[in-house]
N, C-alpha and C. Protein backbone atom coordinates (compact mmCIF):
# COMPACT_ATOMS: atom_id res chain seq x y z
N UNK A 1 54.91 -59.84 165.13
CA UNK A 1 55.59 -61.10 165.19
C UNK A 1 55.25 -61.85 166.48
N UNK A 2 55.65 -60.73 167.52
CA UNK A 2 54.93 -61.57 168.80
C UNK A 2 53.41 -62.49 168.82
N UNK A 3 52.27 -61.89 168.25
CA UNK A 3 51.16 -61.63 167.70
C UNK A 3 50.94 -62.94 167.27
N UNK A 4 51.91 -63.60 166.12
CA UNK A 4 51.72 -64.78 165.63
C UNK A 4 52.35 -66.06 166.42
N UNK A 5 52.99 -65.73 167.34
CA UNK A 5 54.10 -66.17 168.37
C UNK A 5 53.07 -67.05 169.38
N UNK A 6 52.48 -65.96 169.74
CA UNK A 6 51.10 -66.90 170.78
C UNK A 6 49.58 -67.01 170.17
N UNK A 7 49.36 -66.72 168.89
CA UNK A 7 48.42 -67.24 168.15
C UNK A 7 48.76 -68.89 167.96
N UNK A 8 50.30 -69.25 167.66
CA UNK A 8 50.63 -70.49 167.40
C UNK A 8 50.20 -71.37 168.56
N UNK A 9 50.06 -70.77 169.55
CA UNK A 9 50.40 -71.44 170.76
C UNK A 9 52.00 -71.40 171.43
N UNK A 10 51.70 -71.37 173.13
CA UNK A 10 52.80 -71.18 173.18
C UNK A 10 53.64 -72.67 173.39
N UNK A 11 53.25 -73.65 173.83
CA UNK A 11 53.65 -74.78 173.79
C UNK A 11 54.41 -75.14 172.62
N UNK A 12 54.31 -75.20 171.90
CA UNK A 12 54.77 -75.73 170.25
C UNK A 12 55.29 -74.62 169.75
N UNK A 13 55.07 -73.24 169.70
CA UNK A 13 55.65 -72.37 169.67
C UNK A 13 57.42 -72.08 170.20
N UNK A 14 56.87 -72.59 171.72
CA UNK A 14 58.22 -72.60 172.65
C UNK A 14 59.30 -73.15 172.27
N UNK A 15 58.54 -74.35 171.95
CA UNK A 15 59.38 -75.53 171.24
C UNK A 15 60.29 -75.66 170.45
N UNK A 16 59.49 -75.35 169.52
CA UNK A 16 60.15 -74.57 167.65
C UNK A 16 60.92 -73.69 167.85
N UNK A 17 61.02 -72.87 169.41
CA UNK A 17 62.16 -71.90 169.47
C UNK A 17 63.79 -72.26 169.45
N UNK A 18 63.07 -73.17 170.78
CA UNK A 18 64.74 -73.68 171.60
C UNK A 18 65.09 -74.56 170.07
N UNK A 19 64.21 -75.29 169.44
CA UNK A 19 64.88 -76.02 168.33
C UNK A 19 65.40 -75.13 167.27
N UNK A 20 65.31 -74.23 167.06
CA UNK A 20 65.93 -72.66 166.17
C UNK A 20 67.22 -72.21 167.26
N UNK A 21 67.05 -72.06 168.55
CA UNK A 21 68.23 -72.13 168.97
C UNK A 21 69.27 -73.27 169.46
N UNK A 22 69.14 -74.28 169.04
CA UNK A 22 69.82 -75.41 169.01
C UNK A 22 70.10 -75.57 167.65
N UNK A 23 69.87 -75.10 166.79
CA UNK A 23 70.16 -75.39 165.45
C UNK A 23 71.22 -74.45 165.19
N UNK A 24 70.89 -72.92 165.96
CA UNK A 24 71.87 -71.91 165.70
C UNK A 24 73.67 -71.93 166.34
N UNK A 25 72.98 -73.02 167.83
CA UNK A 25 74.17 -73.44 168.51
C UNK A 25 74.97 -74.15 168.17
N UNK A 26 74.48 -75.59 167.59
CA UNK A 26 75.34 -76.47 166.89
C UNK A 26 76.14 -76.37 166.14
N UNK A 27 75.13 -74.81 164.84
CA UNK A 27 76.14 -74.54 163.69
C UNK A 27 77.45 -73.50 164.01
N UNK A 28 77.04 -72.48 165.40
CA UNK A 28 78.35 -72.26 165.81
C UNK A 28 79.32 -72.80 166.23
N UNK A 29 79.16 -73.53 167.37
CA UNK A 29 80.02 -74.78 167.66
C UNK A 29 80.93 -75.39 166.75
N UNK A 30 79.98 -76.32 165.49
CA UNK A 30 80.44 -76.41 164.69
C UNK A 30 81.99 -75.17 164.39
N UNK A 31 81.29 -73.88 163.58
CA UNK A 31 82.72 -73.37 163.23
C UNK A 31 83.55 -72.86 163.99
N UNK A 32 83.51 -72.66 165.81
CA UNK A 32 84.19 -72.58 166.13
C UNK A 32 85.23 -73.59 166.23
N UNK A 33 84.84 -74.53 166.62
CA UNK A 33 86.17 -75.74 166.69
C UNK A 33 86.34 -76.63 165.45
N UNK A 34 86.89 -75.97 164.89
CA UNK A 34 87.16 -76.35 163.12
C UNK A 34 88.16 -77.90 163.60
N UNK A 35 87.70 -79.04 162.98
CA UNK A 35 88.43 -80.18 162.98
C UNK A 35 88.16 -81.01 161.91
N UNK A 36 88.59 -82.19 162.44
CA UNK A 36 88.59 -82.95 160.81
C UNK A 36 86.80 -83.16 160.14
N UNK A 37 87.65 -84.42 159.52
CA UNK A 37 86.34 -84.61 157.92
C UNK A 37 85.21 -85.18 159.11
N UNK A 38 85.47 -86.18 159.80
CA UNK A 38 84.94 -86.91 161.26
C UNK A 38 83.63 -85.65 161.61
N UNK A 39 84.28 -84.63 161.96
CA UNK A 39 83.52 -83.88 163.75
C UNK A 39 82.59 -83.14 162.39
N UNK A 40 83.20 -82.67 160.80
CA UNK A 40 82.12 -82.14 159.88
C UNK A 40 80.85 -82.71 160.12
N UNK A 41 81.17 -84.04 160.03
CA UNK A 41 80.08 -85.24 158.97
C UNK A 41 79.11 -85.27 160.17
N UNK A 42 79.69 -85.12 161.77
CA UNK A 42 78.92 -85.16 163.10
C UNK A 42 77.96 -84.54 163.29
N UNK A 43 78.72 -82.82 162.74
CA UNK A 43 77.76 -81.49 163.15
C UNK A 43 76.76 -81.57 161.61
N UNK A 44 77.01 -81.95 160.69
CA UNK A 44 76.53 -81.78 159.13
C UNK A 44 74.94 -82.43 160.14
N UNK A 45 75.18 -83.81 160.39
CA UNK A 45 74.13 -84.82 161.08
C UNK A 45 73.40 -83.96 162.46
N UNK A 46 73.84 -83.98 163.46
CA UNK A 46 73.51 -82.98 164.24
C UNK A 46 72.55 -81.71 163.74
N UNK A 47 72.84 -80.96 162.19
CA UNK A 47 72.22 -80.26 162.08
C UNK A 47 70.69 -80.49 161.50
N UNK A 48 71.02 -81.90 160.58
CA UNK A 48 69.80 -82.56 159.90
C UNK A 48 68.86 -82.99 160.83
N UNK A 49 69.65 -83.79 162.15
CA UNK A 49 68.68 -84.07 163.07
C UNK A 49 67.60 -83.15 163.43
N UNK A 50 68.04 -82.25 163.89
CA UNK A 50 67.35 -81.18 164.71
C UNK A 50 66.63 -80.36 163.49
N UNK A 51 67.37 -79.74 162.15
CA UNK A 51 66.05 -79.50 161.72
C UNK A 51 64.96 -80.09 160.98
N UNK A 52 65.05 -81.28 161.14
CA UNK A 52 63.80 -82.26 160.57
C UNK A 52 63.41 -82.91 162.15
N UNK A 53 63.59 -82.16 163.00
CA UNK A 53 62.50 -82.11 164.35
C UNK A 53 61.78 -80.86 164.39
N UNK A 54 62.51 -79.97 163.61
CA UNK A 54 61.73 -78.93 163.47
C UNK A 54 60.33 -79.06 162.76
N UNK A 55 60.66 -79.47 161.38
CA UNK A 55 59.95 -79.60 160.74
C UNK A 55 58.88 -80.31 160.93
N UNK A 56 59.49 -81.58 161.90
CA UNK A 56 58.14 -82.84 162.36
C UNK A 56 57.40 -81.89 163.67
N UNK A 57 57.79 -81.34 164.45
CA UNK A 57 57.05 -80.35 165.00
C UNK A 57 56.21 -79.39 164.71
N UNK A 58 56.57 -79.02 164.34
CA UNK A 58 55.54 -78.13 163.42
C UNK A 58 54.35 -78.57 162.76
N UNK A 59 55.05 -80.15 161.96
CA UNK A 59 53.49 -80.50 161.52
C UNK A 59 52.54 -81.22 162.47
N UNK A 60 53.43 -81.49 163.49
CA UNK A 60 52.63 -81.98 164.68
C UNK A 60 51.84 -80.90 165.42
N UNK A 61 52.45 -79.51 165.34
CA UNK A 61 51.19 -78.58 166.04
C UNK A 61 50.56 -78.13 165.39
N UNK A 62 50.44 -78.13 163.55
CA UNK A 62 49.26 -78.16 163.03
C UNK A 62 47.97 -79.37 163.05
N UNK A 63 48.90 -80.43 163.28
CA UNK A 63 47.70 -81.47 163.13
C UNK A 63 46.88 -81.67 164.21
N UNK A 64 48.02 -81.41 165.61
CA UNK A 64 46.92 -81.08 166.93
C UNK A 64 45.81 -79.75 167.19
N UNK A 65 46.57 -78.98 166.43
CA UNK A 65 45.55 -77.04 166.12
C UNK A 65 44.42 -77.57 165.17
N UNK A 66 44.40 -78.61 164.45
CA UNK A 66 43.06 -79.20 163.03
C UNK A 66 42.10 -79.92 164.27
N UNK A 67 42.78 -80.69 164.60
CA UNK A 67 42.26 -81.77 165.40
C UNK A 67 41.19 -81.12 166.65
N UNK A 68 41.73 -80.12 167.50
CA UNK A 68 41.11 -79.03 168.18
C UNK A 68 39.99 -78.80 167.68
N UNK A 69 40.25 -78.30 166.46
CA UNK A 69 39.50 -76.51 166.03
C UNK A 69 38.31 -77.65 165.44
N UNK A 70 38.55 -78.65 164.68
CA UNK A 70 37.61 -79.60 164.35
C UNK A 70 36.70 -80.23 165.33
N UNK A 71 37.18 -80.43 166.51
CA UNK A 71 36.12 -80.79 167.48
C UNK A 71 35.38 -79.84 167.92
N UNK A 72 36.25 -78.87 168.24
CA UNK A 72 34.76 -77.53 168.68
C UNK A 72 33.81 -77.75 167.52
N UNK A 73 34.34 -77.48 166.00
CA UNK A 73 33.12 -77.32 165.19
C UNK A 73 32.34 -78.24 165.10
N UNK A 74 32.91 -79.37 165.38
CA UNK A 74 31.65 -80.68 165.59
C UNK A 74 30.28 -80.78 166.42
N UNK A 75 30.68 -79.44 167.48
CA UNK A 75 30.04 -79.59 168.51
C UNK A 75 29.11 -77.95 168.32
N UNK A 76 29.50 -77.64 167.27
CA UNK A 76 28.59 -76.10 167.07
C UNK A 76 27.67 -76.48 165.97
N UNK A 77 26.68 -75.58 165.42
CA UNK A 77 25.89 -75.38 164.35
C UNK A 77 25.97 -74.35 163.20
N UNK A 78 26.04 -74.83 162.14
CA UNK A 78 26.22 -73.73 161.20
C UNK A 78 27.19 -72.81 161.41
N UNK A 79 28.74 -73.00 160.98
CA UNK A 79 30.12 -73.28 160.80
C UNK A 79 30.11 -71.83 159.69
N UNK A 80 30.52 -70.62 159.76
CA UNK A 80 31.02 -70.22 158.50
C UNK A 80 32.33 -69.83 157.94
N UNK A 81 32.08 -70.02 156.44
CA UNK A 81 33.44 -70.33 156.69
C UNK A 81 34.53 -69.31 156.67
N UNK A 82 34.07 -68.25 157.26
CA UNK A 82 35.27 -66.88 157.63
C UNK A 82 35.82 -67.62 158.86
N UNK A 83 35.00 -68.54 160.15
CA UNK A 83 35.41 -69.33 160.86
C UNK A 83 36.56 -70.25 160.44
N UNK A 84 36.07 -70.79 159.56
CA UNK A 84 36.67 -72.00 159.44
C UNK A 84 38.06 -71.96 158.49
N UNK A 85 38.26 -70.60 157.71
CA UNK A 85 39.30 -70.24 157.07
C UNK A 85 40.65 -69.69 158.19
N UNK A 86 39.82 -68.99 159.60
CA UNK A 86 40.51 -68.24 160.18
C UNK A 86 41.08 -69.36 161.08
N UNK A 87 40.39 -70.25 161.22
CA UNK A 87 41.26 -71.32 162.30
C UNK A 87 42.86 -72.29 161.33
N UNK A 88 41.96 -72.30 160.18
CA UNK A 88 43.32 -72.85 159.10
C UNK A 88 44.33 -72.51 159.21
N UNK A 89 43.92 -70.65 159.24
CA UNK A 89 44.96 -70.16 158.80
C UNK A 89 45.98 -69.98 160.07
N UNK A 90 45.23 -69.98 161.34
CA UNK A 90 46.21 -70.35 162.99
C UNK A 90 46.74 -71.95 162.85
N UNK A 91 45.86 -72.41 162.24
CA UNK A 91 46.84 -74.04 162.56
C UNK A 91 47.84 -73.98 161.57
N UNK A 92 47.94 -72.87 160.11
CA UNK A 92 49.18 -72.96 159.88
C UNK A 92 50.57 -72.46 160.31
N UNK A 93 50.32 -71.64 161.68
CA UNK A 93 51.11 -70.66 161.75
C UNK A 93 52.92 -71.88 162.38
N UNK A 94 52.38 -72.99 163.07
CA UNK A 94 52.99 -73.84 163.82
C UNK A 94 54.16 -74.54 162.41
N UNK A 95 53.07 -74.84 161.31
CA UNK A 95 54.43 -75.63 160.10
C UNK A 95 54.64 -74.39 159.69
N UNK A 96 54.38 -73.19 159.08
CA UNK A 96 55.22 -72.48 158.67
C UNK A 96 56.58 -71.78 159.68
N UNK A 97 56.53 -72.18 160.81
CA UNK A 97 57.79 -71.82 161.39
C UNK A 97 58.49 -72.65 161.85
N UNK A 98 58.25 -74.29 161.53
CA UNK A 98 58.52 -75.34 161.09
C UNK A 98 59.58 -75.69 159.99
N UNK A 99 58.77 -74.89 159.07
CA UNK A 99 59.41 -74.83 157.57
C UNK A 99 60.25 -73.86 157.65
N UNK A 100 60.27 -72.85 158.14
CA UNK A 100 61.40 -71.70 158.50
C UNK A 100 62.59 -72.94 158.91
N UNK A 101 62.88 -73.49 159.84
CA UNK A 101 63.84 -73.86 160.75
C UNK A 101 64.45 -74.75 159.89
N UNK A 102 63.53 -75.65 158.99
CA UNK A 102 63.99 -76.39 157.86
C UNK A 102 65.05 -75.93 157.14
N UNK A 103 64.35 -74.71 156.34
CA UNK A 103 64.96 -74.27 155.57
C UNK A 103 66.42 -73.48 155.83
N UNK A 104 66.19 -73.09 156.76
CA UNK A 104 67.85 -72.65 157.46
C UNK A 104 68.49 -73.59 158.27
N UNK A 105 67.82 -74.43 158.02
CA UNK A 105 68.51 -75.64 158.43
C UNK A 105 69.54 -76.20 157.31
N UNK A 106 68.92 -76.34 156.08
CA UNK A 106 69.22 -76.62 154.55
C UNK A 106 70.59 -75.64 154.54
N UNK A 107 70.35 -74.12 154.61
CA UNK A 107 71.40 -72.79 154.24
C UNK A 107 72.25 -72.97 155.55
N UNK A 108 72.76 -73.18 156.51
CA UNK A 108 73.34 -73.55 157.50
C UNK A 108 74.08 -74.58 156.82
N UNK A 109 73.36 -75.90 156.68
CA UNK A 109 74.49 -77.14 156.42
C UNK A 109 75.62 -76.06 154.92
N UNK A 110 74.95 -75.82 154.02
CA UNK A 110 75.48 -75.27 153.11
C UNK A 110 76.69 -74.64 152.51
N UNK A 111 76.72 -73.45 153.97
CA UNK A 111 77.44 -72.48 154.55
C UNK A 111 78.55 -73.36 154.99
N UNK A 112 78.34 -74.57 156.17
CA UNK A 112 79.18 -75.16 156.42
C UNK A 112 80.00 -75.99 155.89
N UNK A 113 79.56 -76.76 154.39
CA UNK A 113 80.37 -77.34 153.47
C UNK A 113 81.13 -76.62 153.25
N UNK A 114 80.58 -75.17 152.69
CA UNK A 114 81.57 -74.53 151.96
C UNK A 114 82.54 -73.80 152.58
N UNK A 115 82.74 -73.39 154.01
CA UNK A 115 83.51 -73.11 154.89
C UNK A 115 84.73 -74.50 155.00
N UNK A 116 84.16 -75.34 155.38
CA UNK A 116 84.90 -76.06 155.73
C UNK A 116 86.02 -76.97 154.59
């Protein structure tokens, strides 16, 4: 796990963290101080915010990891494509943990309707 952690990079990596732990914070927060329909609809928002920064992050450090890996190859000869599969598959590592944060982003709000 580490492994794929700084394959992502750690910049955007880092990133996508604290935004997984800001997502995890909010939704505690959230149920600790149980209040009205108001402070729900706040944290419900609060949670959408942050994980559709997740998500826009993520596709932002794939498109900067394409953008990279595409200029080196511009600048090499005869590209194969075990190369060119293996860099794909690092520039996806940034939206799929992107899409992680999303998606428990989604099961979080969820949890919290139905709690509340």
């Amino acid at each position: 796990m580490f492994d794929l952690f700084s394959q992502g990079g750690p910049i955007f990596m880092g990133m996508l963290t604290l935004i997984l732990l800001a997502l995890f914070t909010v939704f505690v927060m959230s149920i600790i101080k149980k209040g009205n329909e108001k402070e729900l609809t706040s944290s419900l928002q609060w949670l959408k915010s942050i994980g559709t920064l997740g998500l826009v992050v993520g596709v932002l450090g794939q498109l900067i990891g394409l953008y990279s890996a595409f200029a080196v190859m511009e600048t090499m000869e005869g590209i194969s494509p075990s190369i060119l599969a293996g860099g794909l598959r690092v520039s996806l590592i940034t939206t799929l943990y992107g899409v992680i944060i999303f998606v428990l982003y989604l099961i979080l709000s969820m949890i919290l309707k139905r709690i509340r």
